[in-house]
Protein backbone atom coordinates (compact mmCIF):
# COMPACT_ATOMS: atom_id res chain seq x y z
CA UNK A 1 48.29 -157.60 -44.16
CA UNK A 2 51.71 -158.17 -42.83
CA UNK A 3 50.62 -159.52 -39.63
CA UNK A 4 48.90 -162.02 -40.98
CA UNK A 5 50.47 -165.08 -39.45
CA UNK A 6 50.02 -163.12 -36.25
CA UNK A 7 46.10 -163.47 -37.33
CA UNK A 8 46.39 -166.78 -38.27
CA UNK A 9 48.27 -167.94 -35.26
CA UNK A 10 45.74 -166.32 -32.85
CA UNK A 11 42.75 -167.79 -34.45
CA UNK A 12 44.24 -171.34 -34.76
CA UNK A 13 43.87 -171.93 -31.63
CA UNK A 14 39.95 -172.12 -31.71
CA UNK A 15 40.84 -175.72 -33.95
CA UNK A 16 44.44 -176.75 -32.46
CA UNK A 17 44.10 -180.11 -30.27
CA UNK A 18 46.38 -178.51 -27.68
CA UNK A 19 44.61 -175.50 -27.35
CA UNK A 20 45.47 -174.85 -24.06
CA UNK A 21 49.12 -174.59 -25.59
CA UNK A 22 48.51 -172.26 -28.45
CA UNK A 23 46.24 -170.28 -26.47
CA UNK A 24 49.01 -169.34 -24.08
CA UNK A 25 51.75 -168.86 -27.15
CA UNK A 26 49.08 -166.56 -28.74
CA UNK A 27 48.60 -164.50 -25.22
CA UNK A 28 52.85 -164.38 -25.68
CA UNK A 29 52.56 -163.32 -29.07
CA UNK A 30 49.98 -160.92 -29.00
CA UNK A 31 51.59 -159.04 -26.34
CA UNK A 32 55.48 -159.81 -27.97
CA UNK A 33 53.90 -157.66 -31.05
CA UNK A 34 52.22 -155.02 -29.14
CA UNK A 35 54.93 -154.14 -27.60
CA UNK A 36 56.98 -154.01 -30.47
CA UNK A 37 54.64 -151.98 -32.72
CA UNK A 38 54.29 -149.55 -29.61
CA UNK A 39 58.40 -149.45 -29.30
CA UNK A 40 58.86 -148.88 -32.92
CA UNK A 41 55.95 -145.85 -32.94
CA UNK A 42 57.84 -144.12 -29.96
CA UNK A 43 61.66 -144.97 -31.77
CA UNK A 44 60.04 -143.02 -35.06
CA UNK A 45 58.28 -139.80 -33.16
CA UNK A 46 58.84 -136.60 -34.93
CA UNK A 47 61.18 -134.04 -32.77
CA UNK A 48 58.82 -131.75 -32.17
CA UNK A 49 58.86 -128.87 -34.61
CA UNK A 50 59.80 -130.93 -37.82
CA UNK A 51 57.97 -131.26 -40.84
CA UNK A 52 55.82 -134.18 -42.21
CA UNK A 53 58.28 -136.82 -43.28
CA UNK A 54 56.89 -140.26 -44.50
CA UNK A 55 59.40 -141.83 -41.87
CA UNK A 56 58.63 -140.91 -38.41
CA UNK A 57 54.95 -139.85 -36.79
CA UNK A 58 53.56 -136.97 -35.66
CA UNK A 59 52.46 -136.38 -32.26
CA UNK A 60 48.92 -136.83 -33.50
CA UNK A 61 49.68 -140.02 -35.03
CA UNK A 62 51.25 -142.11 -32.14
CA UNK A 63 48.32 -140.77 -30.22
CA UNK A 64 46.21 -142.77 -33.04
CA UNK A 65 48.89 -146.17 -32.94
CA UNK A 66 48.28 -145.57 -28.74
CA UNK A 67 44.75 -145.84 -29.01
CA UNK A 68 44.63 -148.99 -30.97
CA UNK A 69 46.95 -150.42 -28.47
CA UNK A 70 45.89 -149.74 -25.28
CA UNK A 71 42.67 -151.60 -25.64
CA UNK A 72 44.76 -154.25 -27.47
CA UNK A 73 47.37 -154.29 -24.31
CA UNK A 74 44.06 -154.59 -22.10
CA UNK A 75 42.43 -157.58 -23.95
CA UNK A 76 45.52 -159.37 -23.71
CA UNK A 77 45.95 -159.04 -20.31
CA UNK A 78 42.20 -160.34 -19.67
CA UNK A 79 43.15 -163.32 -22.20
CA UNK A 80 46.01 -163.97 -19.94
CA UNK A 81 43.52 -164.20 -17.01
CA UNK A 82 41.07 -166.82 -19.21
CA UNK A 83 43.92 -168.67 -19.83
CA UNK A 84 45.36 -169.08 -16.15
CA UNK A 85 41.67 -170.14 -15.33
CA UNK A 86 41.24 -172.40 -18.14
CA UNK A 87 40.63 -175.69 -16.15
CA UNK A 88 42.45 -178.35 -18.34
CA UNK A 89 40.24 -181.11 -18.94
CA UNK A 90 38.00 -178.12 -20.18
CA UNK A 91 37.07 -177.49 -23.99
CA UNK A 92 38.27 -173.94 -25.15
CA UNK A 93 36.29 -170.78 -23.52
CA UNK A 94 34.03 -168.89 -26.20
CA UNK A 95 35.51 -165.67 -24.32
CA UNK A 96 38.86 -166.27 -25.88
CA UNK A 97 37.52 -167.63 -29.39
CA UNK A 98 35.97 -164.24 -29.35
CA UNK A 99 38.56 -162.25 -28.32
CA UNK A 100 41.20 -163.44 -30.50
CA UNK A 101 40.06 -161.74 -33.48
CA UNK A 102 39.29 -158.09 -31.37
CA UNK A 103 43.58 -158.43 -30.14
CA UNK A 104 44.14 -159.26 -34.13
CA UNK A 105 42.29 -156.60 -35.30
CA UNK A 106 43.36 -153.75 -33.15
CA UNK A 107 46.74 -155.20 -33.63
CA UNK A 108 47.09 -154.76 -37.30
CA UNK A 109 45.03 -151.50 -37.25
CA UNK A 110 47.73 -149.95 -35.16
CA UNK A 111 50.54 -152.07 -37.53
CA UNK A 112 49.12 -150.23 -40.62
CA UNK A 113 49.40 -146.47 -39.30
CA UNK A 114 53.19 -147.14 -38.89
CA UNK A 115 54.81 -146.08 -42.40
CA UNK A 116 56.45 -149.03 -44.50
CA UNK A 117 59.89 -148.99 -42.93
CA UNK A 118 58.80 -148.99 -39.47
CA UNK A 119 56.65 -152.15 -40.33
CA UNK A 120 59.40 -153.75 -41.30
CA UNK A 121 60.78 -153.57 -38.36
CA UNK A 122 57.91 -154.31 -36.49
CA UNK A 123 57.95 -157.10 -38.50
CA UNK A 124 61.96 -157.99 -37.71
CA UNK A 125 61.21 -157.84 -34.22
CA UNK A 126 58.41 -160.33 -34.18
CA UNK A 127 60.02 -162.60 -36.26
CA UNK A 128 57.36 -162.37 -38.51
CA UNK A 129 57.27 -162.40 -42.64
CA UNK A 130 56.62 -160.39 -44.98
């Protein structure tokens, strides 16, 4: 999927010597693109009363993109809190090995019900590629 360096930057942190560091840049990023995928779904809402188009969502859908990424927004914020606690002569927490790949996943589900254009800029935003 698109967001795969997303993905890959997330879970590179369970195998980075300074994991402390890429923890915290994945917390940043993880939030950086939910924000953007949940700015881009409410710049492309239908006006109400207009017919399917393949280039904005309906009401329905953005309810669909919001319930990927509240629980995506949530998990970040508790990854935040892992990482402030993270003592540093520590080895990486198994909490945040395993809840990399849950941000990831709900990320890019949410990513994918956003029609082509609107992942492009999703993608723009991040500073992703394509």
């Amino acid at each position: 999927m698109r967001l795969c360096a997303l993905l890959v930057l997330l879970v590179s942190v369970g195998c980075a010597s300074s994991g402390r560091h890429l923890a915290t840049v994945s917390v940043v990023s993880a939030h950086a693109t939910a924000a953007a995928v949940q700015d881009t779904a409410d710049a492309i809402l239908c006006p109400p009363n207009t017919p399917d188009t393949p280039v904005c969502l309906s009401p329905e859908e953005r309810k669909a993109v919001a319930a990927k990424l509240s629980p995506a927004f949530g998990l970040t914020g508790q990854l935040a809190q892992l990482v402030k606690d993270w003592p540093v002569t520590a080895p990486v927490p198994q909490a945040i090995l395993l809840m990399l790949p849950q941000i990831s996943a709900l990320l890019n589900e949410a990513f994918g019900l956003l029609p082509g254009t609107a992942q492009d800029r999703v993608i723009a935003l991040t500073g992703g590629v394509q």
